[in-house]
Protein backbone atom coordinates (compact mmCIF):
# COMPACT_ATOMS: atom_id res chain seq x y z
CA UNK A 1 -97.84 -18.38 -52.36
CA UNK A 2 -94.78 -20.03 -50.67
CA UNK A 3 -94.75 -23.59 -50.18
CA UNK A 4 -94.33 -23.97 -46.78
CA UNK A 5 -95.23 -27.23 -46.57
CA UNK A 6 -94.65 -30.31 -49.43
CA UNK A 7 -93.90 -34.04 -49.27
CA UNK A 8 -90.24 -34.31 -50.19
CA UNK A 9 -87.23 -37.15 -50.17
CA UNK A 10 -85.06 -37.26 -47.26
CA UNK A 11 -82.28 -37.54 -49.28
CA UNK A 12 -79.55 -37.93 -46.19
CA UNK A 13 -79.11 -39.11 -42.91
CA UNK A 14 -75.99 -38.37 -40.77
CA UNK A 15 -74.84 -39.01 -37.66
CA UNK A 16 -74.64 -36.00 -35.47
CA UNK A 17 -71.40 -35.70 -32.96
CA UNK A 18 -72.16 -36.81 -29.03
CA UNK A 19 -76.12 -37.42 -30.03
CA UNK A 20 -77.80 -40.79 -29.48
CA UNK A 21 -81.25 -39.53 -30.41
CA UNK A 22 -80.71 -37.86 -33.14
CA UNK A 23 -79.17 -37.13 -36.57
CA UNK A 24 -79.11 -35.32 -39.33
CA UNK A 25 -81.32 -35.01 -42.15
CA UNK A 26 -81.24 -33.55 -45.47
CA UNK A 27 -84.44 -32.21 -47.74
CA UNK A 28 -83.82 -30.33 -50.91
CA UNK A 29 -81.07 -28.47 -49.37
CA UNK A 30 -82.26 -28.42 -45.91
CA UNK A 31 -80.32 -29.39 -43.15
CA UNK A 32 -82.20 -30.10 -40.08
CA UNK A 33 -82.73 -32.49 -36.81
CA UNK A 34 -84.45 -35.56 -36.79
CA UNK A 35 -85.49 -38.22 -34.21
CA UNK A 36 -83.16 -41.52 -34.85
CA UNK A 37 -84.94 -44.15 -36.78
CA UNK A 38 -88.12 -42.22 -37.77
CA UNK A 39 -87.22 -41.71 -40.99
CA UNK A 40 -84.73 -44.13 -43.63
CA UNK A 41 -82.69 -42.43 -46.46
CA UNK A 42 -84.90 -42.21 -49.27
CA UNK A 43 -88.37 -41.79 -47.38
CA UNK A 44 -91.12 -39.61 -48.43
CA UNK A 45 -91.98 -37.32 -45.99
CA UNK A 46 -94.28 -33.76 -45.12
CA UNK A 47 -91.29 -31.00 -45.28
CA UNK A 48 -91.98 -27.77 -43.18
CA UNK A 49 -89.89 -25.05 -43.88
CA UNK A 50 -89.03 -22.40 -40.99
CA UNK A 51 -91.37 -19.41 -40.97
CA UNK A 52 -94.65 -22.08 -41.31
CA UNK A 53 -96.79 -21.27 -38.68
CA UNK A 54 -99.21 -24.73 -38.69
CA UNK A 55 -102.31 -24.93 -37.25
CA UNK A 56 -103.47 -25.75 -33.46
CA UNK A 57 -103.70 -29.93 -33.96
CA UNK A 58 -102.69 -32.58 -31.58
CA UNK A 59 -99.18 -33.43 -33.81
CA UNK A 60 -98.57 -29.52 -33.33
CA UNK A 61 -98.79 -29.26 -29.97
CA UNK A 62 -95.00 -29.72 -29.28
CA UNK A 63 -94.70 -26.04 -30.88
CA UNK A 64 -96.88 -24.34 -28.51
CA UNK A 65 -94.62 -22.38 -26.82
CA UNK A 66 -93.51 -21.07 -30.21
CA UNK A 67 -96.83 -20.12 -31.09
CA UNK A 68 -96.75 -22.83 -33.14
CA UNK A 69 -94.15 -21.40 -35.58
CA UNK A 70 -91.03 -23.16 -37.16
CA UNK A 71 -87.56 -21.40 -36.16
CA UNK A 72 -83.99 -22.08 -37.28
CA UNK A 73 -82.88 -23.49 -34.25
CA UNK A 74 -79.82 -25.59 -32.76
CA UNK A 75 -79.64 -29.18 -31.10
CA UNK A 76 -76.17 -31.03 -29.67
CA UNK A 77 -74.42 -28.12 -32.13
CA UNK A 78 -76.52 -28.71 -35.23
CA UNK A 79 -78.95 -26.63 -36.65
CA UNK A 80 -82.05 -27.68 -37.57
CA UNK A 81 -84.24 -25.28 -40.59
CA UNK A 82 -87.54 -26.90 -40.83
CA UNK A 83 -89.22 -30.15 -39.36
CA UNK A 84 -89.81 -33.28 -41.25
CA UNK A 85 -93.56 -35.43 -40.11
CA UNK A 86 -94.54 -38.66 -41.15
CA UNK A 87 -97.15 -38.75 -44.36
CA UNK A 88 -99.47 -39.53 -41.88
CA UNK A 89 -100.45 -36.28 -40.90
CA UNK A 90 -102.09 -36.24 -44.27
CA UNK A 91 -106.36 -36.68 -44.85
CA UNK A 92 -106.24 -39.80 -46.16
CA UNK A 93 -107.88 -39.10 -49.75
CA UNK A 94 -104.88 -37.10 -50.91
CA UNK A 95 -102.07 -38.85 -53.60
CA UNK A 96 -98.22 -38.67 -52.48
CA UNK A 97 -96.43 -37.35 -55.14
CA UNK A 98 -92.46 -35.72 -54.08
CA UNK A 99 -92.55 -32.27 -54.67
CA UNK A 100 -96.30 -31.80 -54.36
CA UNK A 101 -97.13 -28.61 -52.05
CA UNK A 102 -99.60 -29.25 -49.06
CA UNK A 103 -99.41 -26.28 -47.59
CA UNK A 104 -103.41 -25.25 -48.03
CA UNK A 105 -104.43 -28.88 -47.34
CA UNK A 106 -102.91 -28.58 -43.77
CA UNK A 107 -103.96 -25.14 -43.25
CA UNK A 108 -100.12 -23.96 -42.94
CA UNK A 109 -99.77 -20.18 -43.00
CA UNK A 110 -96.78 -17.90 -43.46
CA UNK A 111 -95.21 -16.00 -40.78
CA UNK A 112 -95.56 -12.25 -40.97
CA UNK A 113 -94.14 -9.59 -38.38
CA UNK A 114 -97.09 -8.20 -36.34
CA UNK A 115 -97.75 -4.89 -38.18
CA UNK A 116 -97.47 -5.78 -41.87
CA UNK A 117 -99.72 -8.70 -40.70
CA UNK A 118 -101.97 -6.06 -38.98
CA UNK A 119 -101.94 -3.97 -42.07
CA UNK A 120 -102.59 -6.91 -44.26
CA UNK A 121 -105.62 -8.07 -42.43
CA UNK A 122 -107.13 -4.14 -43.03
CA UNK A 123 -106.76 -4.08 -46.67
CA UNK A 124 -110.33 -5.14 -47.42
CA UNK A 125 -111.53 -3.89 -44.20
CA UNK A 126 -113.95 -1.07 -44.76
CA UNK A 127 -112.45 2.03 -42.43
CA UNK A 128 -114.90 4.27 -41.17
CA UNK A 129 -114.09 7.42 -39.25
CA UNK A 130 -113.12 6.75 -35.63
CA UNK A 131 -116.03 9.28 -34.26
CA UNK A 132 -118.94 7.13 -35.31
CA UNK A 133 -120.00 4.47 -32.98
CA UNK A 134 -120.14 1.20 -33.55
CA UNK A 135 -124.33 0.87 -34.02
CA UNK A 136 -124.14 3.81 -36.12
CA UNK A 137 -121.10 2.07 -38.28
CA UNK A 138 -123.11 -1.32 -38.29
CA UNK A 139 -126.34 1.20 -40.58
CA UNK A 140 -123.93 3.00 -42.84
CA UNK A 141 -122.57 -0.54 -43.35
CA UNK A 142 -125.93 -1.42 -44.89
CA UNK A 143 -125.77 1.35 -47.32
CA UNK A 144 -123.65 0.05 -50.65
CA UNK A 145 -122.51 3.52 -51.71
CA UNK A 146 -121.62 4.46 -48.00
CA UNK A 147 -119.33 1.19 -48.01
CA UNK A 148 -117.84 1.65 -51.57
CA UNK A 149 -116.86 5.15 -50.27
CA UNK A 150 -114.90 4.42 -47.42
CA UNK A 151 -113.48 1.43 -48.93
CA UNK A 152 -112.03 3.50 -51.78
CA UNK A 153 -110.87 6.05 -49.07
CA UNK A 154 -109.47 3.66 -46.81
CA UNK A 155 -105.69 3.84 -46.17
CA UNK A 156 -104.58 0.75 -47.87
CA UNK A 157 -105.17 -1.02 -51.08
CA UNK A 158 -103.96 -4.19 -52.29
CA UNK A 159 -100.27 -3.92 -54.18
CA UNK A 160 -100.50 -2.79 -57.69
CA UNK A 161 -100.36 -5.50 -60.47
CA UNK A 162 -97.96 -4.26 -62.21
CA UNK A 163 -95.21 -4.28 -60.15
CA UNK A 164 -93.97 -7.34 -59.09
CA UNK A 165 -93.42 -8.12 -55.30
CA UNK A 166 -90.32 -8.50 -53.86
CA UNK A 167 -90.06 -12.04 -52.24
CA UNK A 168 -86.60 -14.04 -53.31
CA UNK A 169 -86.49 -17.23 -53.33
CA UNK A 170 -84.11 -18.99 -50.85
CA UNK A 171 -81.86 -21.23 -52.30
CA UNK A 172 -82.26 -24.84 -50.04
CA UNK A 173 -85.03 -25.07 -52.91
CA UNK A 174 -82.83 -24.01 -55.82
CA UNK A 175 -80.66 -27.20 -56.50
CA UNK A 176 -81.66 -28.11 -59.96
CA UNK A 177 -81.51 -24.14 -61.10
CA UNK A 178 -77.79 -24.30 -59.38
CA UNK A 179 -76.99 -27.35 -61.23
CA UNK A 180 -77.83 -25.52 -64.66
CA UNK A 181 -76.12 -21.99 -63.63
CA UNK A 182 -73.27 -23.13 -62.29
CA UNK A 183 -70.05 -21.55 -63.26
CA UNK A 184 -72.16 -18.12 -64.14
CA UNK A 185 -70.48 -15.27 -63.15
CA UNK A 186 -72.45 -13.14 -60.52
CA UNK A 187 -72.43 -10.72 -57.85
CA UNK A 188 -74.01 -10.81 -54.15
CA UNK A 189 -75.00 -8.11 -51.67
CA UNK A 190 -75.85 -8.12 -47.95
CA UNK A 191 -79.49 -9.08 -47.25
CA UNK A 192 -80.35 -6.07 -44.86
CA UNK A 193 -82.94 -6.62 -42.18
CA UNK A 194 -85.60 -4.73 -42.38
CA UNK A 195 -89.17 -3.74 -44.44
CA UNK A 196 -89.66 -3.82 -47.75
CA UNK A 197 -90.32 -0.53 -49.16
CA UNK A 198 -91.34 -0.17 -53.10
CA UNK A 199 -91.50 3.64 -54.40
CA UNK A 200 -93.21 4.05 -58.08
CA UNK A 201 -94.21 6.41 -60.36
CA UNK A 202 -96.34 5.08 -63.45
CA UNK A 203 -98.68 6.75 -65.39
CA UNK A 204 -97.64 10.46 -63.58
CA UNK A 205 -98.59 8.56 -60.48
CA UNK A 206 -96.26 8.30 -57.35
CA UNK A 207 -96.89 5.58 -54.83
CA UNK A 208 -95.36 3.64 -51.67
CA UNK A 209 -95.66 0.34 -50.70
CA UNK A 210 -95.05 -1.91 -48.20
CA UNK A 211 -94.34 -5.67 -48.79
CA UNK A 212 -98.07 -6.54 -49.23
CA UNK A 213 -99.96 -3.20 -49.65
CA UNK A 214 -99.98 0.38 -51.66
CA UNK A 215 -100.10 2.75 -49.02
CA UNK A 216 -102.16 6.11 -48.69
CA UNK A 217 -100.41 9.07 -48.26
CA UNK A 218 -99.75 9.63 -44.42
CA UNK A 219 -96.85 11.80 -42.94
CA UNK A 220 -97.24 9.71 -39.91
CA UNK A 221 -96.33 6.66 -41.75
CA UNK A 222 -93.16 5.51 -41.53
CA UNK A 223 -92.98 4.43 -45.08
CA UNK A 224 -94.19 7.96 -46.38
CA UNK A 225 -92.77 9.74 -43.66
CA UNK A 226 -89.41 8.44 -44.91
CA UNK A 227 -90.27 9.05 -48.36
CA UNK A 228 -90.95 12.55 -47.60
CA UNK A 229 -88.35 13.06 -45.80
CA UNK A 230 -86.20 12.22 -48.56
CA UNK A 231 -87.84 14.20 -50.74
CA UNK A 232 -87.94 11.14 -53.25
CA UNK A 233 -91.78 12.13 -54.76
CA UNK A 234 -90.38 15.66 -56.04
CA UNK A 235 -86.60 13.95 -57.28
CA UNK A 236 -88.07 10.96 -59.11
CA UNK A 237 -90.80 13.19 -60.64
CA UNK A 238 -87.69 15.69 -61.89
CA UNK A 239 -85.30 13.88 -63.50
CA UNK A 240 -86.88 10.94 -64.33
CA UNK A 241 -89.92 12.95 -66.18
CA UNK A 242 -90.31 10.28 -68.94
CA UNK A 243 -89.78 7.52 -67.40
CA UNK A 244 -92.21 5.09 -65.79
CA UNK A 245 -90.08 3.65 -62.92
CA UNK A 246 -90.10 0.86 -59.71
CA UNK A 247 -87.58 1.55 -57.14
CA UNK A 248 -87.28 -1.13 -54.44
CA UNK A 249 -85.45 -1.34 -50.99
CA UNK A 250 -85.24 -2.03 -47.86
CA UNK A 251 -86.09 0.35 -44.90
CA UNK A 252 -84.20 0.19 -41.73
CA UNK A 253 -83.56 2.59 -38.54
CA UNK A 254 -85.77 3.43 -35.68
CA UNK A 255 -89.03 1.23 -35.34
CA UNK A 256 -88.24 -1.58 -37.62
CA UNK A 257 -87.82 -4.84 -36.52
CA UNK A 258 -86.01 -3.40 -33.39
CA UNK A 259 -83.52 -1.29 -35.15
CA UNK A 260 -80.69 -4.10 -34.59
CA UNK A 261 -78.36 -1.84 -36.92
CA UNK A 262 -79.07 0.99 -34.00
CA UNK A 263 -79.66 3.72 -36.37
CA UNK A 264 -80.46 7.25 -35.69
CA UNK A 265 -83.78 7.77 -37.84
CA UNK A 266 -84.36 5.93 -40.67
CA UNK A 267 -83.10 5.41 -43.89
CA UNK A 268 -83.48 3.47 -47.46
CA UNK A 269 -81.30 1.04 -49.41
CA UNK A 270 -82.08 0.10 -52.78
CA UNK A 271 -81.16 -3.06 -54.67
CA UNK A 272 -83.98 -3.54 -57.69
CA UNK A 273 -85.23 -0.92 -60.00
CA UNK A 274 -87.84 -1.93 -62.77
CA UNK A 275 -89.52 -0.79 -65.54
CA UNK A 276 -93.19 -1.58 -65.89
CA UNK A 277 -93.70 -0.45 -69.61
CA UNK A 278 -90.99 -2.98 -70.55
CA UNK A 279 -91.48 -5.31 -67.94
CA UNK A 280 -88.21 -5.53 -67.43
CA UNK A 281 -85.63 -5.51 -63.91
CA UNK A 282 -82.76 -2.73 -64.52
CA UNK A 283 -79.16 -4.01 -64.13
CA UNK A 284 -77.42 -2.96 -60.87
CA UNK A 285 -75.35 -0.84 -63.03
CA UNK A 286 -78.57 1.02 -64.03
CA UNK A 287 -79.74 0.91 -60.37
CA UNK A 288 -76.69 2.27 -58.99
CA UNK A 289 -77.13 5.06 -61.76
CA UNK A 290 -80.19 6.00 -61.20
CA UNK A 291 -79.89 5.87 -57.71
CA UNK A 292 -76.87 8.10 -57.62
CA UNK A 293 -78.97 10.50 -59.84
CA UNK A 294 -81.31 10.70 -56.87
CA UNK A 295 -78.83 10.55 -53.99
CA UNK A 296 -79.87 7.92 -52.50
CA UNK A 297 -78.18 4.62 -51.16
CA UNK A 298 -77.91 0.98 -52.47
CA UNK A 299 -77.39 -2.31 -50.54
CA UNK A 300 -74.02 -3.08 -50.03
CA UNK A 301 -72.31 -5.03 -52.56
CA UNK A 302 -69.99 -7.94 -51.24
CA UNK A 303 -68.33 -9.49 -54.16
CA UNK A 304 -68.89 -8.06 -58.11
CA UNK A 305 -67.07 -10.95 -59.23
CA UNK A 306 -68.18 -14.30 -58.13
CA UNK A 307 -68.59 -17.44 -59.95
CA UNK A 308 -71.54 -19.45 -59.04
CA UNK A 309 -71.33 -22.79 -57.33
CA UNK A 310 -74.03 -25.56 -56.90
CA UNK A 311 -73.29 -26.46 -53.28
CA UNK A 312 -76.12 -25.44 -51.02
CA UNK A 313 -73.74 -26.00 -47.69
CA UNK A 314 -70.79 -23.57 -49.73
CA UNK A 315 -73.26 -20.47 -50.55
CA UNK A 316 -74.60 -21.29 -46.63
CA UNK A 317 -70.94 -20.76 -45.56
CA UNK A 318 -70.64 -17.47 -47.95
CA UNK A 319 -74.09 -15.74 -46.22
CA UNK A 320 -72.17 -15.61 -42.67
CA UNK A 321 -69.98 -12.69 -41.78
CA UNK A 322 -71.07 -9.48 -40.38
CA UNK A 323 -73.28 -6.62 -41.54
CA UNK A 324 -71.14 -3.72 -43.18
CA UNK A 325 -73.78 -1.06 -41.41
CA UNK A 326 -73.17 -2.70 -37.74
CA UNK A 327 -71.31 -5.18 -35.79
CA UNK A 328 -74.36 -7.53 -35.92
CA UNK A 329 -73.89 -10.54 -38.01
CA UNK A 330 -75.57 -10.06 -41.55
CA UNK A 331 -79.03 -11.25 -42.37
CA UNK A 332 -77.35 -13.43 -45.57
CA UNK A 333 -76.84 -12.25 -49.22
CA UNK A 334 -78.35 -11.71 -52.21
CA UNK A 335 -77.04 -13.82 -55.41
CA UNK A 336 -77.90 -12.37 -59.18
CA UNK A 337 -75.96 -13.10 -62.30
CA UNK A 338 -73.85 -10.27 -63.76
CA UNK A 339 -75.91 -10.31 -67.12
CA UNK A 340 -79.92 -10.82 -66.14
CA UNK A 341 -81.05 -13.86 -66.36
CA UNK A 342 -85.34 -14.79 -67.26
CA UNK A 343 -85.57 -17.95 -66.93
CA UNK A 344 -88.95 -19.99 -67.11
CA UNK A 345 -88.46 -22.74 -66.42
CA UNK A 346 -88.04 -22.01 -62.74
CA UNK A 347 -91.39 -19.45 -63.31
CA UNK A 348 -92.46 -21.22 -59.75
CA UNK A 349 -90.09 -20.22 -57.48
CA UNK A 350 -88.69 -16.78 -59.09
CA UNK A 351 -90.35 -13.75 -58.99
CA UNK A 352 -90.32 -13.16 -63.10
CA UNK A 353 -88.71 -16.07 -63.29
CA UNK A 354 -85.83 -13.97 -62.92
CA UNK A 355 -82.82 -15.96 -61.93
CA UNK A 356 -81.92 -14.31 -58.51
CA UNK A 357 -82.22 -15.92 -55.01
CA UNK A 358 -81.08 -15.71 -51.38
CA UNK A 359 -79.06 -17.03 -48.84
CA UNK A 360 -80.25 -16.33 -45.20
CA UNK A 361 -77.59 -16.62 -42.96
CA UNK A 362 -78.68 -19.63 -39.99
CA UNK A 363 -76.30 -17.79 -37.18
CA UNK A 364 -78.90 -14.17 -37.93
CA UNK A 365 -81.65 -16.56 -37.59
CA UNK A 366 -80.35 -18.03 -34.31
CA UNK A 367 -79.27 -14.46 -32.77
CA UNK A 368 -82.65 -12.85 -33.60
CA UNK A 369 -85.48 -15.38 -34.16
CA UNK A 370 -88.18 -14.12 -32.29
């Protein structure tokens, strides 16, 4: 799970342009707003990173109108990612340590967009079939080989271990991995708005996925209705016979997250393939292959030749511009070294502690944040 919430060191304060009340705070590599004189340079504090939706308490209450749920947002010309409270808001049996996460202690959850949250919440929900009523539902419920029927028929089941999810890790909590990478050469692609799609076949068996769940087969999905569309079951079970293979994108078009690229239909673009047998993430000159084998699209590369830099505010500065698929400005990019890169020490933040992260860009999240 994310930490959404951890005590951290304010590790800068700065005076913000025409604001009395205000300045500027840094945390990790965080920017954000802060009330003058609440906090000094150097003070341990409780860190909330955007996308924390906290709980329904008297210090929350400011956020109501948000549905108490952190945005990137701008004061006096600044923006602000995240909000920093005082230690105080801790029980008071817990131990301050920097860096320690307290997201479960204050009942902080991750935002989700309403239907994969919807679908999430179903995947251990039994389904029965819409005819029966709800008394009738309430005896078969009472029946453990009734339940263990429908539950193994229901429409969603939990994403498959083997394949790893496809969360990156932004990179405002990346500074010491920065610090030991700089210099590497890499390559970054746009960060493409839209749902996470992952397409399989292991073991002879082909599967879709959404960010959170394996989905059953459904021509009325729009996962699987892409997917057949595409004919991608029949092409990945041809030429790639032998081969037990991940394929991972990003779906976008017509009824996700409001189609800001304005596309007619809808459409996939890849940027990870994996191989479970060897546990291992393809290069993206082996995704591009395979990919082209199977005509379909990737993301779009930006730059195949950059050299990595440890400035947090620089990479910020790299993930504006606009999208190459509309004239919206992009989401952010995507940063992986040229040669893969496992690296465990950072096993925490990256998914198989593979060394790859983002960079969201703040003006997408001011333009768009729901």
């Amino acid at each position: 799970m994310r930490n959404l919430a951890s005590i951290q060191k304010i590790s800068k304060l700065e005076p913000i342009p025409n604001a009395d009340t205000i300045e500027k705070a840094t945390v990790l590599g965080w920017e954000l707003v802060v009330k003058k004189g609440e906090f000094k340079e150097g003070d341990l504090c409780i860190y909330c990173e955007i996308d924390s939706v906290l709980p329904e308490r008297p210090e929350f209450e400011f956020l109501r109108n948000k549905k108490f749920r952190i945005k990137t947002i701008k004061f006096k010309g600044q923006i602000s990612q995240g909000i920093c409270f005082p230690l105080s808001i801790l029980p008071d049996d817990i131990i301050i340590e920097e860096g320690k996460d307290v997201t479960e202690i204050l009942n902080i959850e991750k935002y989700e967009p309403s239907q994969e949250l919807k679908m999430t919440k179903q995947v251990n929900k039994i389904q029965y079939p819409e005819w029966t009523p709800q008394w009738l539902q309430k005896i078969m419920h009472k029946f453990s080989f009734i339940r263990n029927y429908y539950r193994k028929h229901s429409h969603q089941k939990s994403f498959p271990s083997l394949i790893p999810k496809t969360d990156e890790t932004r990179v405002q909590i990346l500074q010491p991995l920065l610090d030991k990478y700089v210099g590497t050469p890499c390559y970054y692609t746009e960060k493409l708005d839209g749902s996470s799609i992952t397409i399989y076949k292991i073991n002879g068996k082909f599967g879709v996925c959404s960010r959170n769940l394996d989905l059953h087969k459904n021509k009325s999905d729009k996962y699987w209705e892409t997917v057949l569309e595409h004919d991608l079951e029949r092409k990945i079970k041809k030429n790639f016979s032998k081969t037990d293979i991940v394929l991972q994108g990003e779906l976008i078009g017509e009824g996700i997250q409001a189609n800001k690229y304005k596309l007619k239909g809808r459409d996939i673009y890849f940027f990870n393939i994996y191989f479970p047998k060897q546990k291992r993430y393809g290069s993206y000159e082996e995704l591009l292959i395979h990919c082209s084998v199977i005509g379909e699209k990737t993301v779009p590369l930006l730059n195949d030749n950059y050299i990595l830099t440890n400035s947090i505010p620089d990479l910020v500065k790299i993930s504006d511009g606009k999208s190459l698929l509309a004239n919206i400005p992009r989401e952010g990019i995507v940063i992986r070294p040229s040669q893969d890169i496992i690296d465990n020490e950072f096993g925490k933040y990256l998914i198989k502690q593979r060394v790859s992260f983002k960079v969201v860009n703040p003006k997408f999240l001011l333009k768009y944040g729901e």
